[in-house]
C-alpha atoms as a PDB file:
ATOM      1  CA  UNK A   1     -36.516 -56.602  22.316  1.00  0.00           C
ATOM      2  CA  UNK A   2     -39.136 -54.921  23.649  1.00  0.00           C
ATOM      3  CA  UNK A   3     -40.770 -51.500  22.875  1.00  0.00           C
ATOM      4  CA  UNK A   4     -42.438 -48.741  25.775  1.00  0.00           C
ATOM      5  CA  UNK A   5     -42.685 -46.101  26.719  1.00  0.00           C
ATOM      6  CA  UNK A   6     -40.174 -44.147  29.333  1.00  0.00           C
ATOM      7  CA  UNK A   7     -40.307 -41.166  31.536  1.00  0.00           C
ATOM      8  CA  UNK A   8     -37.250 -38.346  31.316  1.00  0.00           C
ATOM      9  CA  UNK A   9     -36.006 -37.869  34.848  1.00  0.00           C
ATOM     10  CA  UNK A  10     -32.884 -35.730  34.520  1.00  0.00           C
ATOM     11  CA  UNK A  11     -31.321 -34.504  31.285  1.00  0.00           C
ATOM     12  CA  UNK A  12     -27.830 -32.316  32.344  1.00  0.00           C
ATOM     13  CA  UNK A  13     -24.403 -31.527  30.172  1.00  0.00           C
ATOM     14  CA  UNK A  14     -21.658 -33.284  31.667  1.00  0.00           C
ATOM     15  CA  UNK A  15     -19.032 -32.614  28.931  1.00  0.00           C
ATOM     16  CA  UNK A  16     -18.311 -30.186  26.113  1.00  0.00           C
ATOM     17  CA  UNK A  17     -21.427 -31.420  23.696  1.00  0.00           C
ATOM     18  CA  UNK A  18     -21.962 -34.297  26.011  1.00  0.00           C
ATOM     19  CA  UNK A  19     -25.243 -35.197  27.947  1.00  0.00           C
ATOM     20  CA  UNK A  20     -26.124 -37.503  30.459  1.00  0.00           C
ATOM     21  CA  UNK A  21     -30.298 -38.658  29.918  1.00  0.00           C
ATOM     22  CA  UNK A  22     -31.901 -40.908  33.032  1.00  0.00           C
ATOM     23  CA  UNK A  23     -35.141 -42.384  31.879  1.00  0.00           C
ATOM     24  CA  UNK A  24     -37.703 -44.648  34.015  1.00  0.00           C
ATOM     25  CA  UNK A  25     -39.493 -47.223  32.051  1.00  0.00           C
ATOM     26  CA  UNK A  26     -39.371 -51.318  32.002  1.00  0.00           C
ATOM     27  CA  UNK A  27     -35.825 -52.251  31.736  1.00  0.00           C
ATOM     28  CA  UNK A  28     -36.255 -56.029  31.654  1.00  0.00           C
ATOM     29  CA  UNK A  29     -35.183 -56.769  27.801  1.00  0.00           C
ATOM     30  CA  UNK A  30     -31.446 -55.033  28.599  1.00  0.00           C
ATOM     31  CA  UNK A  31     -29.631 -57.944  30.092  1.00  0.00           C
ATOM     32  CA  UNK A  32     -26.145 -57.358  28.755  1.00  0.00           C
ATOM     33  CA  UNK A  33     -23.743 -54.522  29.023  1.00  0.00           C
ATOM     34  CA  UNK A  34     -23.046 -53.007  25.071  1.00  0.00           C
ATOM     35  CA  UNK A  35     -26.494 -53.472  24.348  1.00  0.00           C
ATOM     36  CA  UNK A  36     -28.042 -50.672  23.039  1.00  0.00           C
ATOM     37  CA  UNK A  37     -31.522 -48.616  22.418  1.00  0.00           C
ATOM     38  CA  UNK A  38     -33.658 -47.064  19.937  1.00  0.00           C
ATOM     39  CA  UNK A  39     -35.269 -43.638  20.865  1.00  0.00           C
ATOM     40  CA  UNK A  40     -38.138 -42.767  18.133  1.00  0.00           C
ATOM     41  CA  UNK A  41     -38.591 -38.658  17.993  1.00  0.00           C
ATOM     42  CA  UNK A  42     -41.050 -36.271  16.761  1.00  0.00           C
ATOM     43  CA  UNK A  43     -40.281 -34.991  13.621  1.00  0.00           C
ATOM     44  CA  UNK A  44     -37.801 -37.666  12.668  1.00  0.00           C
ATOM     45  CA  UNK A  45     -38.224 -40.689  10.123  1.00  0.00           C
ATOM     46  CA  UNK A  46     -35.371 -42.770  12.032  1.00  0.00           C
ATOM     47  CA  UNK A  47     -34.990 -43.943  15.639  1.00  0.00           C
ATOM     48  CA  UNK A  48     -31.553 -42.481  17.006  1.00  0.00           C
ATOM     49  CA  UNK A  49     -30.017 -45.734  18.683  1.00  0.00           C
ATOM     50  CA  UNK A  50     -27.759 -44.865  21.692  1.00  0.00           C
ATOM     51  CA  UNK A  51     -25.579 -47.075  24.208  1.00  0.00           C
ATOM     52  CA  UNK A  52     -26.672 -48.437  27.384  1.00  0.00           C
ATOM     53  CA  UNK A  53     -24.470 -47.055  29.651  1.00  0.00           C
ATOM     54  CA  UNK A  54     -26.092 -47.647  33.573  1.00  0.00           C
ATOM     55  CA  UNK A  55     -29.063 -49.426  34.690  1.00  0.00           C
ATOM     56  CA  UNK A  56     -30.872 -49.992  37.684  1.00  0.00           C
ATOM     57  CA  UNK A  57     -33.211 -52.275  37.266  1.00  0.00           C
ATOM     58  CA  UNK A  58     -34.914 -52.505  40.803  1.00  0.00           C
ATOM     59  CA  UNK A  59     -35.725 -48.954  40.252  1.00  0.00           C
ATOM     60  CA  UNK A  60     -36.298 -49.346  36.115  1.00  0.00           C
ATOM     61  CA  UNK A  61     -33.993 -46.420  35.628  1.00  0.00           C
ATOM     62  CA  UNK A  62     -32.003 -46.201  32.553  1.00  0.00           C
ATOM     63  CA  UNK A  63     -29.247 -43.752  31.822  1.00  0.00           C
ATOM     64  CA  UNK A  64     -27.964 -43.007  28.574  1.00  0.00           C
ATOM     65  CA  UNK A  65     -25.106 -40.935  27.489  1.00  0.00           C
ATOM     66  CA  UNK A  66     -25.135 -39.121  23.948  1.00  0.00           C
ATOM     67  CA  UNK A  67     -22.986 -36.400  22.280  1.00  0.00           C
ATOM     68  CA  UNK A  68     -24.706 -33.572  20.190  1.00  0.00           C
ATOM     69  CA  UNK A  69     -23.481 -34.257  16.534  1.00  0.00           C
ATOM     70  CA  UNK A  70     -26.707 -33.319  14.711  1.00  0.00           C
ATOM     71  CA  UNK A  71     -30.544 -32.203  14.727  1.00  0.00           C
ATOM     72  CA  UNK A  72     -31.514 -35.450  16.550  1.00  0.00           C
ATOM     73  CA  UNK A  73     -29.458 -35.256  19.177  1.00  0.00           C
ATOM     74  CA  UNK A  74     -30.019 -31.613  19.781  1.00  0.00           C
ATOM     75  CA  UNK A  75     -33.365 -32.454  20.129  1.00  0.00           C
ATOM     76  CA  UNK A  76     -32.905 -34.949  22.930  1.00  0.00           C
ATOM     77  CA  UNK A  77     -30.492 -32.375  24.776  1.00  0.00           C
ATOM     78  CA  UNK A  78     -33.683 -29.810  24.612  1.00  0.00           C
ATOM     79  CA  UNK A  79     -35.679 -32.128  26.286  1.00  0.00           C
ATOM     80  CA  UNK A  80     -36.972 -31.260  30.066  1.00  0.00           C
ATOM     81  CA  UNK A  81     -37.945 -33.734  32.812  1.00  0.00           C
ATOM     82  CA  UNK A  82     -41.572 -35.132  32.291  1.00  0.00           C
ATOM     83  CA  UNK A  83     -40.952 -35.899  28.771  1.00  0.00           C
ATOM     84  CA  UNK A  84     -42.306 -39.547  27.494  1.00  0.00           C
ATOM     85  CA  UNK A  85     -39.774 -41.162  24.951  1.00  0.00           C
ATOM     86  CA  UNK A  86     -40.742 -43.816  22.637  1.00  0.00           C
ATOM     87  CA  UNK A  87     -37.925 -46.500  23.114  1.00  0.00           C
ATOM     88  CA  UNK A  88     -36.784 -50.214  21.573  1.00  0.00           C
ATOM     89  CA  UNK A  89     -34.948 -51.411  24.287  1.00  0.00           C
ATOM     90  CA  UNK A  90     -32.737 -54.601  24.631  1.00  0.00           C
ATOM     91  CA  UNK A  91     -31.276 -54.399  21.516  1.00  0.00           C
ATOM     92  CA  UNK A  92     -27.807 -55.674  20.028  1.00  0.00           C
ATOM     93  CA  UNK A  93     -25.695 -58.639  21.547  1.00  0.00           C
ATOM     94  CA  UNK A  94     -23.971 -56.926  24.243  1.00  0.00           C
ATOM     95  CA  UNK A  95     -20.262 -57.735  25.865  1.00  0.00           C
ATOM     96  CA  UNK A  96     -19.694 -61.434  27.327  1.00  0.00           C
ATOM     97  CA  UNK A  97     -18.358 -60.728  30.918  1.00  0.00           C
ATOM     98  CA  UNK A  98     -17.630 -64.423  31.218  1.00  0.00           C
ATOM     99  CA  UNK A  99     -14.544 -64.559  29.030  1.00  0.00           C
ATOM    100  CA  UNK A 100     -12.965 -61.604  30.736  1.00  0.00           C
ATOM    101  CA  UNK A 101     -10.692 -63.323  33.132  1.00  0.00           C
ATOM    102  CA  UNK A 102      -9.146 -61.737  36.265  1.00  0.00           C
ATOM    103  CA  UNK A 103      -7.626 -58.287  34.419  1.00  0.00           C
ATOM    104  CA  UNK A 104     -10.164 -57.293  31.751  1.00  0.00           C
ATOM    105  CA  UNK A 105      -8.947 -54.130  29.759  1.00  0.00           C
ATOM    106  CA  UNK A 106     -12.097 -51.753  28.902  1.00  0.00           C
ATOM    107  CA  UNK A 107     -11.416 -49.287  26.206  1.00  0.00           C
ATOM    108  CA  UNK A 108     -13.409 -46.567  25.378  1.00  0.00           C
ATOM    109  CA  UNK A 109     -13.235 -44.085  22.283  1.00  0.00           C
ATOM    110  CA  UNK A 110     -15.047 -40.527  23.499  1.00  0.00           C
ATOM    111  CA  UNK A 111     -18.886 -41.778  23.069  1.00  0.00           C
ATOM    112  CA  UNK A 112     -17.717 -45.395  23.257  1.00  0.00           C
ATOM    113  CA  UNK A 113     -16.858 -45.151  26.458  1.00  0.00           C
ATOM    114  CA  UNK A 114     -20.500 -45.140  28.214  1.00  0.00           C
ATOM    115  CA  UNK A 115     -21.229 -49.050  27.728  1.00  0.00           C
ATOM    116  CA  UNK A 116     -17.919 -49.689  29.585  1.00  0.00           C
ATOM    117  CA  UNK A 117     -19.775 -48.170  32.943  1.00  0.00           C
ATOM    118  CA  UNK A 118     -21.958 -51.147  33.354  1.00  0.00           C
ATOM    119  CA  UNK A 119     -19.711 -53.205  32.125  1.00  0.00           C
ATOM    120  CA  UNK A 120     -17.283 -52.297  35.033  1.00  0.00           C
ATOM    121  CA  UNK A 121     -20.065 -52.697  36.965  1.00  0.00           C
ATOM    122  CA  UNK A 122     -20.913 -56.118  35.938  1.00  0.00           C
ATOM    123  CA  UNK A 123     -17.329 -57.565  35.748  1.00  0.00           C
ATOM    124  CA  UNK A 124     -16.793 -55.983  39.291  1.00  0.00           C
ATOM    125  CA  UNK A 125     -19.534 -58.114  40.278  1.00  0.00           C
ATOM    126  CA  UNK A 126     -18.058 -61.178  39.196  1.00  0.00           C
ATOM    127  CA  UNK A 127     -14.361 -60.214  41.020  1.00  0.00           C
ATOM    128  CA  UNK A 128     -12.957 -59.139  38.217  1.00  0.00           C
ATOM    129  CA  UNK A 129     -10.286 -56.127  38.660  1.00  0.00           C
ATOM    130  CA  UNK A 130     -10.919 -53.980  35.251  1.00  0.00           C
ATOM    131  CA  UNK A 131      -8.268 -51.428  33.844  1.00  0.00           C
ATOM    132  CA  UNK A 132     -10.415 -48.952  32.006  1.00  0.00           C
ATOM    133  CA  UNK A 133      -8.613 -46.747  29.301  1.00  0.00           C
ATOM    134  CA  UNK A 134     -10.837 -43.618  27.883  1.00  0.00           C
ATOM    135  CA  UNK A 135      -9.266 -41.623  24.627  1.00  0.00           C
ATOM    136  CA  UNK A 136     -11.034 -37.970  23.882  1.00  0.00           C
ATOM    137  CA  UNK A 137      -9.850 -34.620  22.627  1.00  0.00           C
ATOM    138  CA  UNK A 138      -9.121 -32.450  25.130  1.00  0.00           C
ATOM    139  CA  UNK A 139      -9.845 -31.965  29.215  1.00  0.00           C
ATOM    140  CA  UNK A 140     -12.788 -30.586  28.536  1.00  0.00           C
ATOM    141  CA  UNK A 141     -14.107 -33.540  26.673  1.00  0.00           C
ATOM    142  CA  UNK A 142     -13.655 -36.036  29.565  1.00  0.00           C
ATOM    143  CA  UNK A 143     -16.306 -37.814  30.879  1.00  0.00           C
ATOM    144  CA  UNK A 144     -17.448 -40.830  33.167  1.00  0.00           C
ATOM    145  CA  UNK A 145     -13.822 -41.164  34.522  1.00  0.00           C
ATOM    146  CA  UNK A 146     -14.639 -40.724  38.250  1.00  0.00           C
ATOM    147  CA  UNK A 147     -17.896 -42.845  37.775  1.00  0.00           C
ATOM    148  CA  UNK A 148     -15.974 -45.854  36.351  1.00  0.00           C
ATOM    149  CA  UNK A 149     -13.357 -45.075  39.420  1.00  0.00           C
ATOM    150  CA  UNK A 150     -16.260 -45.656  41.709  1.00  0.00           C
ATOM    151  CA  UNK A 151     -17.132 -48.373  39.793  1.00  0.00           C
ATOM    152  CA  UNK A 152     -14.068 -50.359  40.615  1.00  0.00           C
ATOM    153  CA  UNK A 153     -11.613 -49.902  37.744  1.00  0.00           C
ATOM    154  CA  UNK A 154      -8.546 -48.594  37.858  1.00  0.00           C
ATOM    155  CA  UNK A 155      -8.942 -45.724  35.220  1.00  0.00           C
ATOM    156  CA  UNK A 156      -6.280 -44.375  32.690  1.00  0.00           C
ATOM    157  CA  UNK A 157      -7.424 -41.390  30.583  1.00  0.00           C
ATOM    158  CA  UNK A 158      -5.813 -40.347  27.274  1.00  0.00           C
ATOM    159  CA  UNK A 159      -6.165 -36.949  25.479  1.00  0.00           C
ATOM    160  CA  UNK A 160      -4.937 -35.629  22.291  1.00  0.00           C
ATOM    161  CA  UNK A 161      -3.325 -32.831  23.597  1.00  0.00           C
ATOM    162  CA  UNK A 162      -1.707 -33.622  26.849  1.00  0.00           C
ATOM    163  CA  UNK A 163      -4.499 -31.187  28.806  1.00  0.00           C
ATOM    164  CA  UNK A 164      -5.679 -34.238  30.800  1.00  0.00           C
ATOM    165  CA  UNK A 165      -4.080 -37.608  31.460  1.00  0.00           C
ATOM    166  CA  UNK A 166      -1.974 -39.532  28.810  1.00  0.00           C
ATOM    167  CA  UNK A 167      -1.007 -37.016  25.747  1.00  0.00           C
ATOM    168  CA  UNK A 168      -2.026 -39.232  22.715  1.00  0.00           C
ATOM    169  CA  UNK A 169      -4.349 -42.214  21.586  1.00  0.00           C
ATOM    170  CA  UNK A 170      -6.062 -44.904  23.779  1.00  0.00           C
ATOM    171  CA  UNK A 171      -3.499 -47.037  22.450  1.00  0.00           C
ATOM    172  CA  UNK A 172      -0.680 -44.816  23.743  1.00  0.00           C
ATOM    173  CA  UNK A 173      -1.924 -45.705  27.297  1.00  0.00           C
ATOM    174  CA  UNK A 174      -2.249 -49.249  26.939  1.00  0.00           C
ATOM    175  CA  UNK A 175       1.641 -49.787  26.790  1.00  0.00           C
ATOM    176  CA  UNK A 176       2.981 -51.836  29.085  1.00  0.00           C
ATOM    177  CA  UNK A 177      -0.302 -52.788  30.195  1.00  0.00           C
ATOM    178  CA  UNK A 178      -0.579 -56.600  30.978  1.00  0.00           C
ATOM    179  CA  UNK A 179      -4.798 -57.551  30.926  1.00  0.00           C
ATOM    180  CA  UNK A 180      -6.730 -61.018  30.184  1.00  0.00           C
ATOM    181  CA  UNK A 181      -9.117 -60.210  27.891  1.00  0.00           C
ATOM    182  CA  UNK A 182     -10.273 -56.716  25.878  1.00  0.00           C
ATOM    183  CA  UNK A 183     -13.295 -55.110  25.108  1.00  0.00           C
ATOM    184  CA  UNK A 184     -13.612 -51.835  23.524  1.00  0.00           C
ATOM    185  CA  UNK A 185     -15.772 -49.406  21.928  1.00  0.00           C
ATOM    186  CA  UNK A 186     -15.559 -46.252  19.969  1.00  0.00           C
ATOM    187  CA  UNK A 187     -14.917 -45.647  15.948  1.00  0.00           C
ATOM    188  CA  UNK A 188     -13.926 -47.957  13.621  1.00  0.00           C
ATOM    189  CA  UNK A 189     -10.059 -46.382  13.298  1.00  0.00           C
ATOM    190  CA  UNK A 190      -9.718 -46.893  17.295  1.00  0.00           C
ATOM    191  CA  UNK A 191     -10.971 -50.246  17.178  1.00  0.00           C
ATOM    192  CA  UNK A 192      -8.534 -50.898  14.267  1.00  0.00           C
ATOM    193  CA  UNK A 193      -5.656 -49.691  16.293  1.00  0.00           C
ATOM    194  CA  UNK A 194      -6.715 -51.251  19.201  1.00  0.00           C
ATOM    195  CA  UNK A 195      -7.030 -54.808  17.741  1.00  0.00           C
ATOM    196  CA  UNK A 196      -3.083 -54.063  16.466  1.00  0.00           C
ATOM    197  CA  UNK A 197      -1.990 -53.136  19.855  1.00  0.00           C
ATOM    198  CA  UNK A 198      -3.345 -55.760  21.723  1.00  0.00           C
ATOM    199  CA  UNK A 199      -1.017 -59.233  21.846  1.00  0.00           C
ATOM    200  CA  UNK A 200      -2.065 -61.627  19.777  1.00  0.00           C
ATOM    201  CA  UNK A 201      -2.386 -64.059  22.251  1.00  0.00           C
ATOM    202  CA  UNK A 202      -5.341 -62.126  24.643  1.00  0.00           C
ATOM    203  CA  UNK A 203      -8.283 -62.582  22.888  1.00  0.00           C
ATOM    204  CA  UNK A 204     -11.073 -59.508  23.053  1.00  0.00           C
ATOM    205  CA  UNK A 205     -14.583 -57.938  21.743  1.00  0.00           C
ATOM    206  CA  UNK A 206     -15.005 -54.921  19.990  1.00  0.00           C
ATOM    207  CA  UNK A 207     -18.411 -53.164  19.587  1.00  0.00           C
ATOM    208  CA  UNK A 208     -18.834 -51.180  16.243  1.00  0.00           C
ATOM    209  CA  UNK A 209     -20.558 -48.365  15.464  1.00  0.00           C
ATOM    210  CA  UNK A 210     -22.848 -48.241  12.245  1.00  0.00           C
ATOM    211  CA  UNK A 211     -26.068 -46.486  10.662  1.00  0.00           C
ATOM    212  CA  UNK A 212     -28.965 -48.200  11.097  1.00  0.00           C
ATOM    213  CA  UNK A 213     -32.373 -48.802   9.687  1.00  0.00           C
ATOM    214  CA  UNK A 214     -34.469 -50.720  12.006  1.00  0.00           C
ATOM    215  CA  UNK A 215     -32.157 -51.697  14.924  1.00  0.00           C
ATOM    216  CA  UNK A 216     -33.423 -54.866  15.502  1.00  0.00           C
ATOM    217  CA  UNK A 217     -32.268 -56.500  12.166  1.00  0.00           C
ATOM    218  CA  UNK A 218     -35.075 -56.693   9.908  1.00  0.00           C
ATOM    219  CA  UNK A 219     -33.772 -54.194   6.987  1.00  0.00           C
ATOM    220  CA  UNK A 220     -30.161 -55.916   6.603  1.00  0.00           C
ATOM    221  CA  UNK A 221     -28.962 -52.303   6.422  1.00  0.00           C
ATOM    222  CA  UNK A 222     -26.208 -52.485   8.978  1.00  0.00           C
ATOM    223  CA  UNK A 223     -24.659 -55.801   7.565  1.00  0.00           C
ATOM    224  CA  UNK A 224     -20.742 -56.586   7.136  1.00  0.00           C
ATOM    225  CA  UNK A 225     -18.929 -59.302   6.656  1.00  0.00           C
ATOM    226  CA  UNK A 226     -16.706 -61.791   9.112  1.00  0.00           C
ATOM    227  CA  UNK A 227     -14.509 -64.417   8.622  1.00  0.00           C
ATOM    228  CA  UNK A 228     -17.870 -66.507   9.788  1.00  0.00           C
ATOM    229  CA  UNK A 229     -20.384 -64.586   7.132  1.00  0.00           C
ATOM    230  CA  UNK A 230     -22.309 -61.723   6.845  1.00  0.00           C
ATOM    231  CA  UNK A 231     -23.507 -60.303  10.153  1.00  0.00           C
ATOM    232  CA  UNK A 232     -26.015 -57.811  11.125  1.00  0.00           C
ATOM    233  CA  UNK A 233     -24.753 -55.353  13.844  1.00  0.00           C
ATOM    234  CA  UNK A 234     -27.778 -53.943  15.232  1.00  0.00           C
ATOM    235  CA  UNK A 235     -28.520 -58.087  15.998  1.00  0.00           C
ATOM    236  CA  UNK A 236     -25.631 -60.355  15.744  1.00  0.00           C
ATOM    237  CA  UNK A 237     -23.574 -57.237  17.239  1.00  0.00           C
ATOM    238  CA  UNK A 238     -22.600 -54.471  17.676  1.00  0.00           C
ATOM    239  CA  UNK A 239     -19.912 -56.414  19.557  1.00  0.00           C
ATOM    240  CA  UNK A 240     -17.783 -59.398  17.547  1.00  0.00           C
ATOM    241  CA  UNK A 241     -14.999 -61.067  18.874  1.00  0.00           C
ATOM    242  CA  UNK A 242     -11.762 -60.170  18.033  1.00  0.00           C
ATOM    243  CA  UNK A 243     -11.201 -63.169  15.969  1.00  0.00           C
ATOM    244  CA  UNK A 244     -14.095 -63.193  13.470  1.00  0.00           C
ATOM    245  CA  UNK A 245     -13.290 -59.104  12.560  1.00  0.00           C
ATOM    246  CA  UNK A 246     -12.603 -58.919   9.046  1.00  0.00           C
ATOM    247  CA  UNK A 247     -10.414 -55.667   8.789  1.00  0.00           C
END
């Protein structure tokens, strides 16, 4: 973990309530993809923690994707270029691209679906061919669908009503899909359903979303229990493996 101080590059609505934030700053404590940040604002008693969802680190830019769902978040979409944020970076577990095998399924509930970018990136890297399956509302909710394309995954969105892609749930496009391992991300329900639809035999991480204190595991706020013990998920997560999930 490490704490600095970043400079706000670009700031720009990509989606309906959705913006896309590119920061500069020392990126060296994010080494895994699903790891996530803690942005400190004025006013505010509590960091907001948001997703990784790109890095560059020979240029120490950071992007971050966040949806407007309350006076925090409004306040970062305000912000103009030039702006110094207050971050805690390198924070969380991240996603183990090592297990993934050759056909790694990425899943990715509306504002889950940002740390599956660099993860696409990184299991690209390693010649992995990624399916990539992203769930939101409506059309005009979509997001990140032609950057994970680029990225190198073959990309399969799903809406609720039928305006874009797959009418339905994430888990309405992942039938008949054959993949080697599974990560996803997104609200607890998704995950829920997405752990049911999967076989049992193809093993898989989920990363959880959860209020937190700290963020870096000192107030024991954001602790649940797994089939191994308690676990903090701002530390030992947000991502557990399929098998230690205690539903």
């Amino acid at each position: 973990m490490k704490q600095g101080l970043f400079e706000l590059i670009s700031n720009e609505k990509i989606a309906k309530d959705v913006y896309r934030m590119v920061l500069c700053g020392d990126v060296s404590a994010i080494t895994a993809p699903g790891q996530f940040v803690n942005i400190k604002l004025e006013g505010r008693f509590l960091r907001r923690p948001i997703s990784v969802c790109d890095l560059d680190g020979s240029a120490d830019r950071l992007t971050l994707v966040y949806k407007t769902v309350g006076g925090g978040t409004r306040q970062m979409a305000e912000m103009t270029p030039g702006a110094v944020l207050d971050l805690l970076s390198g924070l969380g577990n991240g996603f183990d691209v090592e297990r993934s095998g050759a056909r790694p399924l990425l899943v990715g509930g509306g504002v889950g679906t940002p740390p599956m970018l660099l993860l696409c990136r990184r299991l690209v890297a390693r010649g992995a061919r990624p399916i990539a399956v992203t769930g939101f509302g409506s059309a005009d909710e979509v997001f990140l669908s032609d950057e994970l394309r680029d990225a190198g995954a073959e990309v399969i969105v799903a809406t609720m009503d039928g305006s874009a892609g797959v009418k339905g749930l994430v888990t309405d496009a992942m039938t008949g899909l054959e993949y080697t391992y599974f990560y996803a991300c997104g609200p607890e329900a998704m995950l829920r359903a997405v752990d049911a639809a999967a076989p049992e035999s193809v093993a898989g991480e989920l990363s959880f979303e959860e209020r937190m204190g700290c963020g870096f595991g000192a107030c024991m706020g954001c602790s649940c229990e797994t089939k191994y013990g308690a676990k903090r998920i701002c530390k030992d997560g947000p991502v557990l493996r399929r098998e230690e999930i205690i539903w």
